[in-house]
C-alpha atoms as a PDB file:
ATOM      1  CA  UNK A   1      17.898  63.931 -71.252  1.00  0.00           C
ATOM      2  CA  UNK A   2      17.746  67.157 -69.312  1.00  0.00           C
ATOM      3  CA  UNK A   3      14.046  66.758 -69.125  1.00  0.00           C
ATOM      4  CA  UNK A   4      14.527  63.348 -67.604  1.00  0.00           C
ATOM      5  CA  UNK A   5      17.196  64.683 -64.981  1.00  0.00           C
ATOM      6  CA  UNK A   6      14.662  67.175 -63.837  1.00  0.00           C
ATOM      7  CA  UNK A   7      12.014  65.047 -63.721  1.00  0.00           C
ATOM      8  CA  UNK A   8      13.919  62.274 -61.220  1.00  0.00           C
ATOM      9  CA  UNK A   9      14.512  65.407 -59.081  1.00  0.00           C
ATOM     10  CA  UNK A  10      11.404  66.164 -59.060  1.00  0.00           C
ATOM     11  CA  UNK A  11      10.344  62.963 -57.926  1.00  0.00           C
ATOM     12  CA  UNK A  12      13.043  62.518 -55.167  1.00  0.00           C
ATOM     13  CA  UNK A  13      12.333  66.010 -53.845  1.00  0.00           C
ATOM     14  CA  UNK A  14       8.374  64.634 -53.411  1.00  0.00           C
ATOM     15  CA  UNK A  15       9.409  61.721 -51.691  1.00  0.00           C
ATOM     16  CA  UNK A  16      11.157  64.074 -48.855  1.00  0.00           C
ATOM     17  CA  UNK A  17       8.786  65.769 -49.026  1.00  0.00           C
ATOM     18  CA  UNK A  18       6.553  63.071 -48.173  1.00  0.00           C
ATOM     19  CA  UNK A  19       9.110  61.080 -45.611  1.00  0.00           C
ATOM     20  CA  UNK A  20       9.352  64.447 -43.567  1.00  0.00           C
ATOM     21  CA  UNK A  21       7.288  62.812 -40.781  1.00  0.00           C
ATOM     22  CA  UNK A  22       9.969  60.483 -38.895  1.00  0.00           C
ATOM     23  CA  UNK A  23       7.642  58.675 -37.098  1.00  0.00           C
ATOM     24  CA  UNK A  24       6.333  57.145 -40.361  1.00  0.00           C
ATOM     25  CA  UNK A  25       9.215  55.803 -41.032  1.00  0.00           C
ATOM     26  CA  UNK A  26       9.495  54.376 -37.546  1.00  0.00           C
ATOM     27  CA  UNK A  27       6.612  52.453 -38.216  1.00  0.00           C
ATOM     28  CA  UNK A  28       7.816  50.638 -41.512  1.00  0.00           C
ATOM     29  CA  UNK A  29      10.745  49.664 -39.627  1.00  0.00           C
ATOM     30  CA  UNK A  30       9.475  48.818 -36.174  1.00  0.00           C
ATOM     31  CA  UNK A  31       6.524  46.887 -37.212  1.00  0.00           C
ATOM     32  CA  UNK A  32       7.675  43.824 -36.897  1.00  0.00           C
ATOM     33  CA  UNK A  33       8.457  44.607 -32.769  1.00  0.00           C
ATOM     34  CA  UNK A  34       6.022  43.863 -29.789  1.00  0.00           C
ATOM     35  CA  UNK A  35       3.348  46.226 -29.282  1.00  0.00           C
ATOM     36  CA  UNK A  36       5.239  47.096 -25.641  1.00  0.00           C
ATOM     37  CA  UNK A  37       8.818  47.791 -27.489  1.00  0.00           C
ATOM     38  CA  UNK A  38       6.747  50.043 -30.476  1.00  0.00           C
ATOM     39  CA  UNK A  39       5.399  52.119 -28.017  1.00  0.00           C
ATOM     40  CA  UNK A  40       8.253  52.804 -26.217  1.00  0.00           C
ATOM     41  CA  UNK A  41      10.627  53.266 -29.440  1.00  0.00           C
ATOM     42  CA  UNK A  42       7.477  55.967 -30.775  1.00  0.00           C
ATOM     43  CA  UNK A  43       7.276  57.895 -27.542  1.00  0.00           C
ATOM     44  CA  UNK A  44      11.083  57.703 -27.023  1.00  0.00           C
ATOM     45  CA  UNK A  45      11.495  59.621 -30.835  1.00  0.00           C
ATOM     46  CA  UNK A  46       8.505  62.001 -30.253  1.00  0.00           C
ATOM     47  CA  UNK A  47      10.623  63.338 -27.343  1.00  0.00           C
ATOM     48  CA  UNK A  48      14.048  63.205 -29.172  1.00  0.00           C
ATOM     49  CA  UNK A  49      12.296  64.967 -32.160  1.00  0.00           C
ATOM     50  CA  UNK A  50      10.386  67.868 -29.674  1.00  0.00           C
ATOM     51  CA  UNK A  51      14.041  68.378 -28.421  1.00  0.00           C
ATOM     52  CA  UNK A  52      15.494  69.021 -32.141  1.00  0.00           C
ATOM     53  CA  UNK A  53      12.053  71.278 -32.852  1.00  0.00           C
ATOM     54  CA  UNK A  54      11.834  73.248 -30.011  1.00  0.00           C
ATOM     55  CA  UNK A  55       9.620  75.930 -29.852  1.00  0.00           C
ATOM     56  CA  UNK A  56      11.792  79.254 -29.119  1.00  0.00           C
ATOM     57  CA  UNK A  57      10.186  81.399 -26.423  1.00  0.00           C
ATOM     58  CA  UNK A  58       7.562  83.965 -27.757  1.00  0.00           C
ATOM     59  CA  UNK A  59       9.638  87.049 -26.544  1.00  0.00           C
ATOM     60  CA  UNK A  60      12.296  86.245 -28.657  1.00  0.00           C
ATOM     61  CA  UNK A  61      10.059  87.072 -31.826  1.00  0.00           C
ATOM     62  CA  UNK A  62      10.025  90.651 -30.569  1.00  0.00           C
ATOM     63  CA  UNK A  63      12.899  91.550 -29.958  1.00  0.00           C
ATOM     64  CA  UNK A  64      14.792  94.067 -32.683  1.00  0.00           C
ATOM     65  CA  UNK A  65      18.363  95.758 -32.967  1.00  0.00           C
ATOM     66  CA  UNK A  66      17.226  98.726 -30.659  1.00  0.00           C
ATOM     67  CA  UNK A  67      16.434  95.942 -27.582  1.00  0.00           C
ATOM     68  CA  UNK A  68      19.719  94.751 -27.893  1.00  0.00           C
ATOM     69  CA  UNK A  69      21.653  97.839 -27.910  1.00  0.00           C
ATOM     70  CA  UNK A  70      19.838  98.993 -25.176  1.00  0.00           C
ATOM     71  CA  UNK A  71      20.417  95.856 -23.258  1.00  0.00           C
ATOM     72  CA  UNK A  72      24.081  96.647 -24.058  1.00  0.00           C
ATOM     73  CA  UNK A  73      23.629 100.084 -23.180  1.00  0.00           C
ATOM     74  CA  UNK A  74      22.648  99.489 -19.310  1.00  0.00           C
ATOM     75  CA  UNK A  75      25.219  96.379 -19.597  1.00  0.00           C
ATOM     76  CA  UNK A  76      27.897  99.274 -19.837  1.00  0.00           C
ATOM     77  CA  UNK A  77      26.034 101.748 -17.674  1.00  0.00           C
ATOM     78  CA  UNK A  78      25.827  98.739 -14.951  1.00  0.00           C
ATOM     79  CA  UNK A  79      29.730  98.524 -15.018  1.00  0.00           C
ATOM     80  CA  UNK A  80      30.765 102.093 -14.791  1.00  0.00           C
ATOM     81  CA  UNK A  81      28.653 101.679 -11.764  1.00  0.00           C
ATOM     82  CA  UNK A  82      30.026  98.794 -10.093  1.00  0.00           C
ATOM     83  CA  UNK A  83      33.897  99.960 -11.148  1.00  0.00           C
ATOM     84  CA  UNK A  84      33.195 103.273  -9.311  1.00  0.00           C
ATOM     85  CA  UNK A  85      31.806 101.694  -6.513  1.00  0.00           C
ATOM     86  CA  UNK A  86      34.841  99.298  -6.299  1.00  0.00           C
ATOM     87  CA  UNK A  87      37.411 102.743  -6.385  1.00  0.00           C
ATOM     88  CA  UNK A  88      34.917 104.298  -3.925  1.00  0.00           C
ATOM     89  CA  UNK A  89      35.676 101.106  -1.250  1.00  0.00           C
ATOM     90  CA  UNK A  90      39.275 101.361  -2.105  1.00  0.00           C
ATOM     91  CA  UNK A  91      39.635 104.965  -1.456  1.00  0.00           C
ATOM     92  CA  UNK A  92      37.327 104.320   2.153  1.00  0.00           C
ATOM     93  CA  UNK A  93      39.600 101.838   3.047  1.00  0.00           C
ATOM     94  CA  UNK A  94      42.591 103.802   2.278  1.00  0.00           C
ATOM     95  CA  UNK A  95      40.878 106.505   4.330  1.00  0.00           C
ATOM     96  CA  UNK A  96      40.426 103.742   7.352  1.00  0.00           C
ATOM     97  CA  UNK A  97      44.071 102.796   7.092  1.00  0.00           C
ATOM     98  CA  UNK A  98      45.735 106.178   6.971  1.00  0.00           C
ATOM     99  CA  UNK A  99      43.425 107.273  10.047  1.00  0.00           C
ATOM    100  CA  UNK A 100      44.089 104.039  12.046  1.00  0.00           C
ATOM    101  CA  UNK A 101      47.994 105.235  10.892  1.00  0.00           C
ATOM    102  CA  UNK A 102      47.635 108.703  11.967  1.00  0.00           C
ATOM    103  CA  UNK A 103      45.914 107.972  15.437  1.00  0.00           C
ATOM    104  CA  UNK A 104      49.283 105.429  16.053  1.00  0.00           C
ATOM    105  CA  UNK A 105      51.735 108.109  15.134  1.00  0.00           C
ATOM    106  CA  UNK A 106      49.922 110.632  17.432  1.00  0.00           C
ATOM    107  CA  UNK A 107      49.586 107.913  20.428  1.00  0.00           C
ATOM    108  CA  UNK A 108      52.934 107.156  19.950  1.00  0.00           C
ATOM    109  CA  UNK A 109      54.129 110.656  20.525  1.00  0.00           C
ATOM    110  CA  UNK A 110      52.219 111.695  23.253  1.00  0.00           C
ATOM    111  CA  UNK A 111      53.322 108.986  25.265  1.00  0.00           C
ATOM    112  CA  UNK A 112      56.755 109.132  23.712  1.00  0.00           C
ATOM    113  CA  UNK A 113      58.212 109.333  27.704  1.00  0.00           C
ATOM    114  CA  UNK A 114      56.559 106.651  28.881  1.00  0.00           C
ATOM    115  CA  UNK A 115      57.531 103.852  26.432  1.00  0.00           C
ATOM    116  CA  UNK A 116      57.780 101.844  28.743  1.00  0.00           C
ATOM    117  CA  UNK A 117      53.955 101.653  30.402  1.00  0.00           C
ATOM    118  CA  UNK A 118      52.732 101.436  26.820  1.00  0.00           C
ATOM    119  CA  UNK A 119      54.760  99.103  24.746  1.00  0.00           C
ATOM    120  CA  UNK A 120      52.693  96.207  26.155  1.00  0.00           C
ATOM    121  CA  UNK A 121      49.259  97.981  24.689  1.00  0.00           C
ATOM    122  CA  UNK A 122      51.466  98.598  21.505  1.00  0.00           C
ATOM    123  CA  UNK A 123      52.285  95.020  21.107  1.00  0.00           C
ATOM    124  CA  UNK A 124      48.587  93.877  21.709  1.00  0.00           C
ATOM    125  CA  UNK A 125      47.572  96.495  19.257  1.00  0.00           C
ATOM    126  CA  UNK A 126      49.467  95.579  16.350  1.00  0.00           C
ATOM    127  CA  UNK A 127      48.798  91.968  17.487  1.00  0.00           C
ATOM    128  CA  UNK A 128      45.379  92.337  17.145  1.00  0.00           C
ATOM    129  CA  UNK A 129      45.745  94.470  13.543  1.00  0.00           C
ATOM    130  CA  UNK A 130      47.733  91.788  12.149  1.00  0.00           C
ATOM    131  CA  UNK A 131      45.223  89.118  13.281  1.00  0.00           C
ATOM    132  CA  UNK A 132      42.823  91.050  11.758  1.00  0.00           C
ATOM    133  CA  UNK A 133      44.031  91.688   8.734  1.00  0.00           C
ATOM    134  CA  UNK A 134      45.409  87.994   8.436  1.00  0.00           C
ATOM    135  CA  UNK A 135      42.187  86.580   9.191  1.00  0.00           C
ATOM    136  CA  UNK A 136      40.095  88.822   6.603  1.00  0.00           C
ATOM    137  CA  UNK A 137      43.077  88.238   3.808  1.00  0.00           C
ATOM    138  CA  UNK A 138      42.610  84.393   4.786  1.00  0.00           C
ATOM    139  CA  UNK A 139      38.237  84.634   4.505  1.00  0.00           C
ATOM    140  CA  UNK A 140      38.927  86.887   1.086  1.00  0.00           C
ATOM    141  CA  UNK A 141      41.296  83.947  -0.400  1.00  0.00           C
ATOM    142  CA  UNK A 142      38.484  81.078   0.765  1.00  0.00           C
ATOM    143  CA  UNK A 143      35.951  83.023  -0.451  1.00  0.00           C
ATOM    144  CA  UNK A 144      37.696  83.757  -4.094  1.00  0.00           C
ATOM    145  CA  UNK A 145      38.498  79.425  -3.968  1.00  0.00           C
ATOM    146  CA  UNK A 146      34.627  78.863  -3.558  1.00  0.00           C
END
């Protein structure tokens, strides 16, 4: 009885064997179709089928453990750089601010008795500064949305 068992599977693993081919089967089915429709159907499969059996790319064959980890490697190596380029803007800008500060403080006190001629260049200063730094904050946030 075993024998038998074996045998039938056996016999249904050669007949998948021998179906592998879909296209075969297409034909059984769609033989009954115009020759226009058959066509279409057979190329429409072939392209489905080229899809499921894509060839991968030939690089991909060669490429071991030690090519990833040293694409991982300069990944991390690429970061560090761009985070310490990022602090390195921060701490210019910082730089930029506390000069622009500075140069205020020091304007301010040397013409601390004559207020009066210079408040009107204050005001357009820190006009200006604030429209500046409004309309960069507002190009940063459209920029981010995009």
């Amino acid at each position: 009885m075993e024998n038998n068992e074996n045998q039938n599977k056996e016999e249904q693993n050669d007949e998948i064997i021998e179906n592998e081919n879909p296209l075969e089967k297409v034909n059984e089915v769609i033989k009954d179709l115009p020759e226009e429709k058959r066509k279409m159907i057979r190329e429409s499969i072939s392209l489905s089928m080229q899809g499921i059996m894509a060839v991968p790319h030939p690089m991909m064959e060669k490429v071991s453990p030690e090519h990833i980890t040293t694409v991982l490697a300069n990944a991390d190596k690429n970061s560090d750089r761009a985070f310490k380029l990022d602090i390195i803007g921060k701490v210019i800008a910082f730089i930029i601010f506390v000069f622009i500060l500075i140069a205020v403080v020091a304007l301010i006190y040397i013409f601390r008795n004559h207020m009066n001629d210079i408040s009107e260049l204050l005001k357009a200063l820190i006009y200006a500064g604030t429209g500046l730094l409004g309309g960069y904050g507002l190009g940063y946030y459209k920029g981010r949305e995009e």
